[in-house]
PDB file of N, CA and C in Angstrom:
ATOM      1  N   UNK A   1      56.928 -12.881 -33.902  1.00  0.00           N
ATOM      2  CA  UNK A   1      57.597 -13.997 -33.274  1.00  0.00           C
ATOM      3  C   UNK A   1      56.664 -15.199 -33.260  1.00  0.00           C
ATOM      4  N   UNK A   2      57.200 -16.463 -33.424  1.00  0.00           N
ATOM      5  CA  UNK A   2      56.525 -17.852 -33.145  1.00  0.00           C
ATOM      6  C   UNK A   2      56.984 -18.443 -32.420  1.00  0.00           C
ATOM      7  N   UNK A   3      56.275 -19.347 -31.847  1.00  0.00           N
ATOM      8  CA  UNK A   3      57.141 -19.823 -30.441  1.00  0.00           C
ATOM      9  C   UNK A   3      57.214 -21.388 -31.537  1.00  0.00           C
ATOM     10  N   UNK A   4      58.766 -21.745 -31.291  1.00  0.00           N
ATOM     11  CA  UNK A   4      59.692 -22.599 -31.847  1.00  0.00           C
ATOM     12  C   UNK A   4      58.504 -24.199 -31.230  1.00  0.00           C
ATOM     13  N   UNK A   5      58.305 -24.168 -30.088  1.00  0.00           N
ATOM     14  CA  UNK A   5      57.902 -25.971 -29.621  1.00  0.00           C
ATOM     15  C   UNK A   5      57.512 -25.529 -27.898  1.00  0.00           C
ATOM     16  N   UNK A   6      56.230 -26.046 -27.487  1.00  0.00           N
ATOM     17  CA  UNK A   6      56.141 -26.106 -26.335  1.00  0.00           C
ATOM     18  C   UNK A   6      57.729 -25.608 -25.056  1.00  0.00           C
ATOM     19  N   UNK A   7      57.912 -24.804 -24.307  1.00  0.00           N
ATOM     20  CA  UNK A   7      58.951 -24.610 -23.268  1.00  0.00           C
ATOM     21  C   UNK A   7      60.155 -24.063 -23.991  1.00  0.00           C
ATOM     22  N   UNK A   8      60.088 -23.535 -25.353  1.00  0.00           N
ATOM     23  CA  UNK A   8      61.320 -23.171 -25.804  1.00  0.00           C
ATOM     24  C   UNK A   8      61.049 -21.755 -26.136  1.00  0.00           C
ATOM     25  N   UNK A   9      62.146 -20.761 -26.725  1.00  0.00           N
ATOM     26  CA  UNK A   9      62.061 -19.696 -26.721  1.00  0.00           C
ATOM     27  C   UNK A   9      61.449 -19.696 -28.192  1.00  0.00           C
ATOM     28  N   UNK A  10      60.858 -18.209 -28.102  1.00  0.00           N
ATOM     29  CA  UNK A  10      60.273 -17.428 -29.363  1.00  0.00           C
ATOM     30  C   UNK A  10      61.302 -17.157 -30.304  1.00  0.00           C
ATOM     31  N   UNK A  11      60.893 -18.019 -31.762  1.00  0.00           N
ATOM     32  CA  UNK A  11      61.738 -17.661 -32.864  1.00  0.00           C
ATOM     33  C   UNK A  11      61.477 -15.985 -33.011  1.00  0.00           C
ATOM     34  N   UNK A  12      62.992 -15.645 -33.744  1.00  0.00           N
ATOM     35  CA  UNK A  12      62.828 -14.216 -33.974  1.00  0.00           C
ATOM     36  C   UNK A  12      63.610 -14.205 -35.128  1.00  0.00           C
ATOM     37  N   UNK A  13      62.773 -13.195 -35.996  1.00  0.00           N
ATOM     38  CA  UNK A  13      63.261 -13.138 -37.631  1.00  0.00           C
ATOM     39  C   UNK A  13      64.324 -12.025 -37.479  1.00  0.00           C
ATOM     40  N   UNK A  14      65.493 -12.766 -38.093  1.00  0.00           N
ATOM     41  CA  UNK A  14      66.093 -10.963 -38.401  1.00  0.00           C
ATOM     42  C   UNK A  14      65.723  -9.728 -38.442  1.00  0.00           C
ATOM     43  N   UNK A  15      64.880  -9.550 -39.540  1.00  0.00           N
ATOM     44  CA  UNK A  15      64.234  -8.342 -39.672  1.00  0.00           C
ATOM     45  C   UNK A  15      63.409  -7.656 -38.464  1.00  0.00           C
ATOM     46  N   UNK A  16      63.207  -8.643 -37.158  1.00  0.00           N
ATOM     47  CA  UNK A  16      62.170  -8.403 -35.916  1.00  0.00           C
ATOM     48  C   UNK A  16      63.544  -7.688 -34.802  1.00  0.00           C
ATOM     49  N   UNK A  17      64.915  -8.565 -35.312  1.00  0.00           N
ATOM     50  CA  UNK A  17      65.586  -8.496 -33.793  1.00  0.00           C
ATOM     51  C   UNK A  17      66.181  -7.072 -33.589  1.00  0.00           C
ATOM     52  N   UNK A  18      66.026  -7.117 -32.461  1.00  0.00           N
ATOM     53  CA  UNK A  18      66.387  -5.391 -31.866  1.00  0.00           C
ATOM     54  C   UNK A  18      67.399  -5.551 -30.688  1.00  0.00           C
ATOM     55  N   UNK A  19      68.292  -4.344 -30.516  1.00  0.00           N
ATOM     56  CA  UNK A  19      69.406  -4.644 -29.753  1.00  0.00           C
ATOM     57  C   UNK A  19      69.294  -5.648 -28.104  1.00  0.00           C
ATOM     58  N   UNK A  20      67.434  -5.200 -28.073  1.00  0.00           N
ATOM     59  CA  UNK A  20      67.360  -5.320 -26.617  1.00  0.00           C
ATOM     60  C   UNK A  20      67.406  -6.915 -26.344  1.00  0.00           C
ATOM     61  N   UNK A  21      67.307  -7.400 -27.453  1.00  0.00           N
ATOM     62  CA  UNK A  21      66.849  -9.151 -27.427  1.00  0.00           C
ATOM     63  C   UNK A  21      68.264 -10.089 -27.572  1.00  0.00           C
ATOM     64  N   UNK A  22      68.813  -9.241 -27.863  1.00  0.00           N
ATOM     65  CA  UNK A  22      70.778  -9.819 -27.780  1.00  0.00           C
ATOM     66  C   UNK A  22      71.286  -9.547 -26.566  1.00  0.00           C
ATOM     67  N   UNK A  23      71.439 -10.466 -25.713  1.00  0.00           N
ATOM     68  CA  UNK A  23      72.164 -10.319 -24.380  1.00  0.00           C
ATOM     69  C   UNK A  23      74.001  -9.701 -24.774  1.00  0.00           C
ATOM     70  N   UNK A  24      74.302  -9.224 -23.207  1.00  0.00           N
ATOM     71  CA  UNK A  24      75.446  -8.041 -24.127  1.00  0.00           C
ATOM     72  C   UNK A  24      76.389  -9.134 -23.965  1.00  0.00           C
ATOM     73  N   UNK A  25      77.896  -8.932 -24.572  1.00  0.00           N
ATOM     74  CA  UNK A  25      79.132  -9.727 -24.721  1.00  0.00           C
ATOM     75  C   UNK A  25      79.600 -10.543 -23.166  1.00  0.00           C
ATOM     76  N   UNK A  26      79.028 -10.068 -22.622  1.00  0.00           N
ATOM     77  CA  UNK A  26      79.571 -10.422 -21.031  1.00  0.00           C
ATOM     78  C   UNK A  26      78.492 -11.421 -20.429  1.00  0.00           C
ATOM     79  N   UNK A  27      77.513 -11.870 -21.245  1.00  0.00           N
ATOM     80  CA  UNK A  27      76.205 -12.652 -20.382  1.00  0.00           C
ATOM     81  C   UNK A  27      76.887 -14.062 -20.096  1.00  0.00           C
ATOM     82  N   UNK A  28      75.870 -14.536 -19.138  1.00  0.00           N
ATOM     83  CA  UNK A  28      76.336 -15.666 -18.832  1.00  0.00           C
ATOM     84  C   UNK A  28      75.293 -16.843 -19.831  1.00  0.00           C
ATOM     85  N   UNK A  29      76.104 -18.199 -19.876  1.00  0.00           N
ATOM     86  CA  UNK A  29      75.579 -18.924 -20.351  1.00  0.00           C
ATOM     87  C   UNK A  29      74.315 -19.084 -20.152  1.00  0.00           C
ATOM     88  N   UNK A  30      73.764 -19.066 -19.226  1.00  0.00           N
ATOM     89  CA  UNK A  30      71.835 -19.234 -18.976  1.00  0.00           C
ATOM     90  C   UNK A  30      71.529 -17.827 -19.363  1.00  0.00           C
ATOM     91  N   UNK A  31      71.963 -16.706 -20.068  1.00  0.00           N
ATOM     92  CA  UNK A  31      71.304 -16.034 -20.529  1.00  0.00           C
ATOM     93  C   UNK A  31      71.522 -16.030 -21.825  1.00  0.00           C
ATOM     94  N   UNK A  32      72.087 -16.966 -22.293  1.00  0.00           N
ATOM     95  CA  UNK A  32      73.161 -16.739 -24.014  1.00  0.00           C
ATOM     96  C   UNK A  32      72.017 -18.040 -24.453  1.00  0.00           C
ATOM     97  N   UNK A  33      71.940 -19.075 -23.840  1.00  0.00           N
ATOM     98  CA  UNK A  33      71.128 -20.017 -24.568  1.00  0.00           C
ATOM     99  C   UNK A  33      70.048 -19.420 -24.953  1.00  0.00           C
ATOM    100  N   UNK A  34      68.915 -18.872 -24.509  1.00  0.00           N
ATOM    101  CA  UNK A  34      67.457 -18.520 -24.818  1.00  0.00           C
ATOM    102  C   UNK A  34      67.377 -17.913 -25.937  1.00  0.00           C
ATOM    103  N   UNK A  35      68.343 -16.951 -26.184  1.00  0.00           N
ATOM    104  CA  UNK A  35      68.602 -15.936 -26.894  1.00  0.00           C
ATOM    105  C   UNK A  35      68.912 -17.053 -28.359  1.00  0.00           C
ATOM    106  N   UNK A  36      69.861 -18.108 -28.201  1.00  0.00           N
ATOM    107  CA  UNK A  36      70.444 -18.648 -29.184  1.00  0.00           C
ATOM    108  C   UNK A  36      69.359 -19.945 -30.019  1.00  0.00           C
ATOM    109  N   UNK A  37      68.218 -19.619 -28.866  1.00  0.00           N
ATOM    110  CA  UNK A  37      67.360 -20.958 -29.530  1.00  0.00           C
ATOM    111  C   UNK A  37      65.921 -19.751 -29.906  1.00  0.00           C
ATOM    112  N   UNK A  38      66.079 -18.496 -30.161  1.00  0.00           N
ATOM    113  CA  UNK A  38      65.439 -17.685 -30.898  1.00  0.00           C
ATOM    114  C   UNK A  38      65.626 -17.890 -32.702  1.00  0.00           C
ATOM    115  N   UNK A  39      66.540 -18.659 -32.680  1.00  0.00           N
ATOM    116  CA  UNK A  39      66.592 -18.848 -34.587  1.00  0.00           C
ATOM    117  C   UNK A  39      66.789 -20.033 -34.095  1.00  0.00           C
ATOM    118  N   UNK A  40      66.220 -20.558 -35.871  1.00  0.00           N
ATOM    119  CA  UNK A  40      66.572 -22.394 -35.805  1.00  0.00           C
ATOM    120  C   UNK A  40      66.964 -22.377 -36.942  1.00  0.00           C
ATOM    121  N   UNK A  41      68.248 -22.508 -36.716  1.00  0.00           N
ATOM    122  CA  UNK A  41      69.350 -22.848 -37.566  1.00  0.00           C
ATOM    123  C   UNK A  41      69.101 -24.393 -38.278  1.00  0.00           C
ATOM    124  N   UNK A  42      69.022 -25.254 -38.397  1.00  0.00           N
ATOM    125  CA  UNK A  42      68.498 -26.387 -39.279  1.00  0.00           C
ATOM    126  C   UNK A  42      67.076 -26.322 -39.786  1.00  0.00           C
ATOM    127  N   UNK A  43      66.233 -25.636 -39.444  1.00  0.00           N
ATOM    128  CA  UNK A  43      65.521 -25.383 -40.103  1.00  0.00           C
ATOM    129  C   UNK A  43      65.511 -24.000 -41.457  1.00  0.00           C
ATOM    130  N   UNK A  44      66.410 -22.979 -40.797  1.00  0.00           N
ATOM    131  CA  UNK A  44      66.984 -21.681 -41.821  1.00  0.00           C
ATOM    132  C   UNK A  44      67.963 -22.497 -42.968  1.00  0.00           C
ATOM    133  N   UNK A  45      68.602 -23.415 -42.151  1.00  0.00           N
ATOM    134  CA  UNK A  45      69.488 -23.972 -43.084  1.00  0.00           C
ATOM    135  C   UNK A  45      69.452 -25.101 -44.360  1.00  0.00           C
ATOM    136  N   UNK A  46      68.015 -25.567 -43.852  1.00  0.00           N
ATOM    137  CA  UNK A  46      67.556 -27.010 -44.216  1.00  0.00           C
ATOM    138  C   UNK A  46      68.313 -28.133 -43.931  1.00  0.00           C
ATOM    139  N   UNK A  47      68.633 -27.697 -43.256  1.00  0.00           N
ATOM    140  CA  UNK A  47      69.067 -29.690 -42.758  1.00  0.00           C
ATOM    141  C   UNK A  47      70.287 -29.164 -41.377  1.00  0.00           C
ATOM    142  N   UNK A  48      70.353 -30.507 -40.203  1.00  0.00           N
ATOM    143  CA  UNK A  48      71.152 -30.282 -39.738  1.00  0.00           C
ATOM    144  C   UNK A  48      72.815 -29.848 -40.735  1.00  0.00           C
ATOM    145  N   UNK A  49      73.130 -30.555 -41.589  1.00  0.00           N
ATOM    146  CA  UNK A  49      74.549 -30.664 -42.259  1.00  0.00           C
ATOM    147  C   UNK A  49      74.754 -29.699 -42.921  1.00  0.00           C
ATOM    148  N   UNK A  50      73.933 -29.122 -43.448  1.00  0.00           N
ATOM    149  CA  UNK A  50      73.922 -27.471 -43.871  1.00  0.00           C
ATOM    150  C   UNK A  50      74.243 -26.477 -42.690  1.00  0.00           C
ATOM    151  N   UNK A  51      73.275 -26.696 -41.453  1.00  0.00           N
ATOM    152  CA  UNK A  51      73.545 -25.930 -40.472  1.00  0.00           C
ATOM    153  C   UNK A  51      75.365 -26.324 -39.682  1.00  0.00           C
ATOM    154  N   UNK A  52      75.676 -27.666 -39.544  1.00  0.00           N
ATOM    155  CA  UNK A  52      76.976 -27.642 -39.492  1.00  0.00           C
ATOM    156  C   UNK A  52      78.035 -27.275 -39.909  1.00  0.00           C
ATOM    157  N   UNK A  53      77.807 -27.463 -41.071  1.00  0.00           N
ATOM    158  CA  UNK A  53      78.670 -26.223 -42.370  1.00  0.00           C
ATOM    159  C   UNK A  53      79.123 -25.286 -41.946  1.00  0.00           C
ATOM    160  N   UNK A  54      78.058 -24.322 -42.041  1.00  0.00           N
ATOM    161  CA  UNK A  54      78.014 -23.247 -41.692  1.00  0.00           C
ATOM    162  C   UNK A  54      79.023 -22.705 -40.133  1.00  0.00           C
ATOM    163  N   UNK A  55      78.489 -23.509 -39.390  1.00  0.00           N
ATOM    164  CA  UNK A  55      79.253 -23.421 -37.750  1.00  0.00           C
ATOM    165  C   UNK A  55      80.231 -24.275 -37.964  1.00  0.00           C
ATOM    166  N   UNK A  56      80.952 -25.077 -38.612  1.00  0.00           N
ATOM    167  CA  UNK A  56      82.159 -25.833 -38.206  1.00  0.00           C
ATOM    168  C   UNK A  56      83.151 -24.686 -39.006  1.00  0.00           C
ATOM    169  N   UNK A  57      82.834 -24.419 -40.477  1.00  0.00           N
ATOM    170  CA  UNK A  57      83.333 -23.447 -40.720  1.00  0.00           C
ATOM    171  C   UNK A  57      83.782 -22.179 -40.351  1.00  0.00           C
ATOM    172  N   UNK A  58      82.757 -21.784 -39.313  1.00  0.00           N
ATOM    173  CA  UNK A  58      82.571 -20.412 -38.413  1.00  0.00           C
ATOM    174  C   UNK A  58      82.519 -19.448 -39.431  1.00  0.00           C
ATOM    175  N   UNK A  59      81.751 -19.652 -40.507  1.00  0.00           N
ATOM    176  CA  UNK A  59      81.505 -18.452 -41.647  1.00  0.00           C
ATOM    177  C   UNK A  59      80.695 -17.331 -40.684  1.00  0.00           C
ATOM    178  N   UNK A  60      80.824 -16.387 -40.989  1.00  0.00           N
ATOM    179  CA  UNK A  60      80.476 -15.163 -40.331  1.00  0.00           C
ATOM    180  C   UNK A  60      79.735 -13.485 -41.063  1.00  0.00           C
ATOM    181  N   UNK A  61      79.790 -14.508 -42.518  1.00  0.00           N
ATOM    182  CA  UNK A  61      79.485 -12.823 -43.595  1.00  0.00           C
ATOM    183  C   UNK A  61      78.174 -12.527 -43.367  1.00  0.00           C
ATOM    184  N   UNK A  62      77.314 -12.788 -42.787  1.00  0.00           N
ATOM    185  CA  UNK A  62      76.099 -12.715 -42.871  1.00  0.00           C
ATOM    186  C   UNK A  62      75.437 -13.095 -41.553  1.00  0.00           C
ATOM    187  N   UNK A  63      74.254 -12.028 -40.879  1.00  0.00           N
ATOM    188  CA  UNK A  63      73.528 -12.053 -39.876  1.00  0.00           C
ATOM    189  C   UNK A  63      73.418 -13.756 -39.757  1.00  0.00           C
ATOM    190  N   UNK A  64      72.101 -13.891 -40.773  1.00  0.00           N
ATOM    191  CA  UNK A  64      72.115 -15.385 -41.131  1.00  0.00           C
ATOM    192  C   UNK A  64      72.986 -16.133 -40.129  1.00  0.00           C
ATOM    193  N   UNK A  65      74.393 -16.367 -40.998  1.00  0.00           N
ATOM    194  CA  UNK A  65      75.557 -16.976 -40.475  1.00  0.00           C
ATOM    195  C   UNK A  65      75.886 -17.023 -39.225  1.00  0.00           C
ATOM    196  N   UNK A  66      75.882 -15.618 -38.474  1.00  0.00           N
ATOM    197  CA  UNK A  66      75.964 -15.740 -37.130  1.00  0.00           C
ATOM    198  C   UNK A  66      75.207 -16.473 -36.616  1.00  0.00           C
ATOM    199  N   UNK A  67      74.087 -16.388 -36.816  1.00  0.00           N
ATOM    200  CA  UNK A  67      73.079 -16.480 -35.766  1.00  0.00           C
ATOM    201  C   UNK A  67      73.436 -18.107 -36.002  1.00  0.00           C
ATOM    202  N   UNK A  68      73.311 -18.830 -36.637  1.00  0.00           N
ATOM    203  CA  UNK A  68      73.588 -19.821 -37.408  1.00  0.00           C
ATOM    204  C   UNK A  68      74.683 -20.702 -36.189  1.00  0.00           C
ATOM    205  N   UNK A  69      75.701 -19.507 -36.065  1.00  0.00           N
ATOM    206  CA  UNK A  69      77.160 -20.490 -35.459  1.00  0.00           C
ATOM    207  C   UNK A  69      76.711 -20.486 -33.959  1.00  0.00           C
ATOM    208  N   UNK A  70      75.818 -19.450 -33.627  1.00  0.00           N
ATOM    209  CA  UNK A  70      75.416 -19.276 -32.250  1.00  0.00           C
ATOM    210  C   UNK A  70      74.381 -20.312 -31.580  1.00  0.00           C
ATOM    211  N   UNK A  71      73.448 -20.561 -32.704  1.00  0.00           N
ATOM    212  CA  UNK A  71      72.307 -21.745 -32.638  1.00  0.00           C
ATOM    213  C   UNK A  71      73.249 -23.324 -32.234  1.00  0.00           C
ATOM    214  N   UNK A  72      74.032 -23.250 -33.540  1.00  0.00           N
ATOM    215  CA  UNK A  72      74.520 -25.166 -33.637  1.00  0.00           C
ATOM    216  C   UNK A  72      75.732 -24.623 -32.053  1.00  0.00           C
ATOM    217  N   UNK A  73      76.384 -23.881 -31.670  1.00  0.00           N
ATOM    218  CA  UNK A  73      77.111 -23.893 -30.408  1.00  0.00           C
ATOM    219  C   UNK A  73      76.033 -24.076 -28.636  1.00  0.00           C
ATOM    220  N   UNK A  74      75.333 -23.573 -28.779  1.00  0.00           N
ATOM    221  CA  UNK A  74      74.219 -24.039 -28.142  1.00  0.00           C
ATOM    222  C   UNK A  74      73.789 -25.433 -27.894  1.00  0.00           C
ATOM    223  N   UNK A  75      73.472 -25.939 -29.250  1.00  0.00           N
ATOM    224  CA  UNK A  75      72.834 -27.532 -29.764  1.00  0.00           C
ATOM    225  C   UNK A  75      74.281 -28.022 -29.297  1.00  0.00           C
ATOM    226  N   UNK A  76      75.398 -27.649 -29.226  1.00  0.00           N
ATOM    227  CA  UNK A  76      76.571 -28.732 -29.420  1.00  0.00           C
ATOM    228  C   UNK A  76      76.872 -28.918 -28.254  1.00  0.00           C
ATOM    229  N   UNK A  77      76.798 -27.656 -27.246  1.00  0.00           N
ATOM    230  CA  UNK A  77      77.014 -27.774 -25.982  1.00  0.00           C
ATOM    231  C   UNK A  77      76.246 -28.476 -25.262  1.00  0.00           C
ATOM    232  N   UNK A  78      74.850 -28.248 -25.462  1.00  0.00           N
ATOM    233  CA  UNK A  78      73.512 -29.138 -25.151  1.00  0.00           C
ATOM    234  C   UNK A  78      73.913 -30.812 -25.186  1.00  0.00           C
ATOM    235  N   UNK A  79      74.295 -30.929 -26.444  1.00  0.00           N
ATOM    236  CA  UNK A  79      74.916 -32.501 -26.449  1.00  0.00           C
ATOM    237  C   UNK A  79      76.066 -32.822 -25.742  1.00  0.00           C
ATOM    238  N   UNK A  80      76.774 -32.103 -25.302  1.00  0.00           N
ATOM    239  CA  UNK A  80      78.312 -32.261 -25.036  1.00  0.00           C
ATOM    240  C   UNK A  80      77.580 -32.427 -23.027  1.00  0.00           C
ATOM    241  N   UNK A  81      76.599 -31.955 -22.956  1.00  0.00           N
ATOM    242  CA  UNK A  81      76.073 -32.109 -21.715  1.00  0.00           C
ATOM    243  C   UNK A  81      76.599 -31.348 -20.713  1.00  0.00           C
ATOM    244  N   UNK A  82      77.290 -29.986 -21.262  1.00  0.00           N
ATOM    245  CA  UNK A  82      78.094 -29.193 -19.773  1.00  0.00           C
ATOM    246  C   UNK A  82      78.118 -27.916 -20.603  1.00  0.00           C
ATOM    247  N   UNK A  83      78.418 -26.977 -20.087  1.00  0.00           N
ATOM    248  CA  UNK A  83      78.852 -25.802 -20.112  1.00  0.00           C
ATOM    249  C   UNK A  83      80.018 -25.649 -20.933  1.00  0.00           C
ATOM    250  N   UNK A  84      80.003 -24.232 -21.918  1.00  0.00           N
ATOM    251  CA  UNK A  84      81.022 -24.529 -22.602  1.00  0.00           C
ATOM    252  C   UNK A  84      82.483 -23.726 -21.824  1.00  0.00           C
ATOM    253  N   UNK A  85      83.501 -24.361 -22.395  1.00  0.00           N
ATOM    254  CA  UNK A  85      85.048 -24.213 -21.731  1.00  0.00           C
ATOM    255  C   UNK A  85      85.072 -22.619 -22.090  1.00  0.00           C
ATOM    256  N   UNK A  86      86.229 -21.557 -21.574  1.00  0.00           N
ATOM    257  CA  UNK A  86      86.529 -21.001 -21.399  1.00  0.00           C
ATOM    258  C   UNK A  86      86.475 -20.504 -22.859  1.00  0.00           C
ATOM    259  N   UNK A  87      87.351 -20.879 -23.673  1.00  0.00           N
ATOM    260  CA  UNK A  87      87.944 -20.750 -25.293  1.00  0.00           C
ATOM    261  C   UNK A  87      86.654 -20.553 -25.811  1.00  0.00           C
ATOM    262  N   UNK A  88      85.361 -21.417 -25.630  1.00  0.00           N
ATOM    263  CA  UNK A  88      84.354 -21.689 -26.420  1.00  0.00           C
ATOM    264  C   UNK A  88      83.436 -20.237 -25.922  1.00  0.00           C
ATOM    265  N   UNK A  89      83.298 -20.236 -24.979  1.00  0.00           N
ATOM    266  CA  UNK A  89      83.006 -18.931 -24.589  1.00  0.00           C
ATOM    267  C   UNK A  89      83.547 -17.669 -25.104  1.00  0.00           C
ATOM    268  N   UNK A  90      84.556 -17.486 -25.329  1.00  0.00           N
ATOM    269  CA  UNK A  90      85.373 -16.334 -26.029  1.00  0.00           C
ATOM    270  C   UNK A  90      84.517 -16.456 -27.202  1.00  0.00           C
ATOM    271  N   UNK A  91      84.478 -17.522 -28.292  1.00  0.00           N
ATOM    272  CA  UNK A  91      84.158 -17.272 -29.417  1.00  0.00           C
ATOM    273  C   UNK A  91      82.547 -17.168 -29.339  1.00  0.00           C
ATOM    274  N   UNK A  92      81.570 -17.738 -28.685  1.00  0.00           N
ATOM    275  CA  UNK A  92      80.352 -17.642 -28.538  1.00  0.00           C
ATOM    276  C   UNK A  92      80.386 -15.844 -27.962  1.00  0.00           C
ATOM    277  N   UNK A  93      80.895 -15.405 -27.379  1.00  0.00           N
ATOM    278  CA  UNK A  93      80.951 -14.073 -26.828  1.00  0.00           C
ATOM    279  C   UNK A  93      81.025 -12.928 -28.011  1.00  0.00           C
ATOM    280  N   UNK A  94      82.085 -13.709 -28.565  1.00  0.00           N
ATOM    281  CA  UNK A  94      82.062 -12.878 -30.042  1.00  0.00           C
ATOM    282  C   UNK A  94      81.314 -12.900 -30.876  1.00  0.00           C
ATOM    283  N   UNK A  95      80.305 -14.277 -30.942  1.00  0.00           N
ATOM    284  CA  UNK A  95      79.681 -14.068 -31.915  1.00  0.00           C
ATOM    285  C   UNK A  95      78.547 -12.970 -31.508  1.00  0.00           C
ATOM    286  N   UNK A  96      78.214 -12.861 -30.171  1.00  0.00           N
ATOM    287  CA  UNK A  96      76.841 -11.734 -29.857  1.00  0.00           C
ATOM    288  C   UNK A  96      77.353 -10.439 -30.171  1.00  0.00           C
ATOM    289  N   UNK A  97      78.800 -10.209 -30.240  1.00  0.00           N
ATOM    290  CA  UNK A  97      78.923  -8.869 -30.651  1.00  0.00           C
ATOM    291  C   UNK A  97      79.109  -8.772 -31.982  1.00  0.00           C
ATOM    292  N   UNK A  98      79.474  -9.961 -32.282  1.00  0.00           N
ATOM    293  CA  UNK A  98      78.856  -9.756 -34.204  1.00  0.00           C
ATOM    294  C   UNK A  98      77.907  -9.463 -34.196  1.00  0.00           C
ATOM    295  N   UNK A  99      76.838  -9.919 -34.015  1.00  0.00           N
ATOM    296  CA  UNK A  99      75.310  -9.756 -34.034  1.00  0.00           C
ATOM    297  C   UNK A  99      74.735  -8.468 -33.734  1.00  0.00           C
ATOM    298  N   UNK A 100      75.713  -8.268 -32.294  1.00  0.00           N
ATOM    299  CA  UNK A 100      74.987  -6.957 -31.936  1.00  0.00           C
ATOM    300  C   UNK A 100      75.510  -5.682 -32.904  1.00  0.00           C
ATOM    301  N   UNK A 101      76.454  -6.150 -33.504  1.00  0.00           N
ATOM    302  CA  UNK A 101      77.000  -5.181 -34.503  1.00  0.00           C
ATOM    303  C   UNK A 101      76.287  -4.920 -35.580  1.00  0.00           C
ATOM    304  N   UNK A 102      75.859  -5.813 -36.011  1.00  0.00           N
ATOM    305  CA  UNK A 102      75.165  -6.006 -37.362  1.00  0.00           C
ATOM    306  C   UNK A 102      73.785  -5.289 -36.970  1.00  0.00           C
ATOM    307  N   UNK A 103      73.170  -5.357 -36.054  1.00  0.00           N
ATOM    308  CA  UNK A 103      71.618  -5.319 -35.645  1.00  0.00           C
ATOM    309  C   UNK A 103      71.807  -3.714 -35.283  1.00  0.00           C
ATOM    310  N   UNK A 104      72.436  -3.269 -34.700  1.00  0.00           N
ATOM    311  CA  UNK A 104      73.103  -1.875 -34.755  1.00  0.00           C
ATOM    312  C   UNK A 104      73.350  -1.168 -35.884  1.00  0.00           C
ATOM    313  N   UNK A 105      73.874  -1.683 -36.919  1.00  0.00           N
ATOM    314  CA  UNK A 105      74.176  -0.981 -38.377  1.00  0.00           C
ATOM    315  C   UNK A 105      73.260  -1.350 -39.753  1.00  0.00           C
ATOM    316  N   UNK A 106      72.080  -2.065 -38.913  1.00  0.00           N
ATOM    317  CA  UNK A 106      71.100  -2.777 -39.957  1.00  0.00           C
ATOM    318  C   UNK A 106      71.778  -3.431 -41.062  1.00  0.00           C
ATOM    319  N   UNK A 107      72.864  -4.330 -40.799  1.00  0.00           N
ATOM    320  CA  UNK A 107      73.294  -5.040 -41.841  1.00  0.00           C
ATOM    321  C   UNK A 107      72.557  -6.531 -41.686  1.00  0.00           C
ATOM    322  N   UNK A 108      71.277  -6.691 -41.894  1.00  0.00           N
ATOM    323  CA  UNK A 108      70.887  -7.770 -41.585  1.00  0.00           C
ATOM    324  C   UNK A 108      71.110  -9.608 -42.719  1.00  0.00           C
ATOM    325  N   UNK A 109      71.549  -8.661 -43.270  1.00  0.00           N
ATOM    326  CA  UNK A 109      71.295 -10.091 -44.347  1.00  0.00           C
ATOM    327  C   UNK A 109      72.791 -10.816 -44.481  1.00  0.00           C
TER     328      UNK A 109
END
């Protein structure tokens, strides 16, 4: 692990993440962010607009990808300055059990 920037969480490589570091489908938002600023999605992606891609699309075939839609929903909410709505939550919820699915069946890539 590397720590991403002074006060932020420890990047974590796919190949490192283990079930215990994915908060479960039911966490609350202050436990879903930390977790979601463990990858940096514009930097995996090279560029913010690559990383938007990816999350506006909600592509999903790939660890990568998740982690990807989970990072820029984080960053978006961060900007949006509140907590995300109900709906947005459903799908952020889903994406940790993608994840936790994948990290479970070692489908990492």
């Amino acid at each position: 692990m590397t720590k991403s920037s002074p006060g932020e969480s420890e990047l974590i490589a796919n190949d490192d993440l283990v079930l215990a570091n994915i908060p479960a489908s039911d966490a609350d938002w202050g436990q879903i962010i930390p977790f979601a600023h463990t990858f940096d999605g514009y930097k995996i992606m090279g560029s913010f607009e690559a990383c938007a891609a990816i999350a506006n699309e909600r592509r999903h075939e790939t660890l990568t990808e998740l982690r990807t839609c989970l990072f820029f929903e984080a960053r978006r909410w961060r900007h949006f300055g509140e907590d995300p709505d109900p709906l947005a939550m459903e799908y952020i919820r889903g994406l940790l059990t993608q994840i936790r699915n994948r990290v479970a069946t070692e489908r990492r890539r």
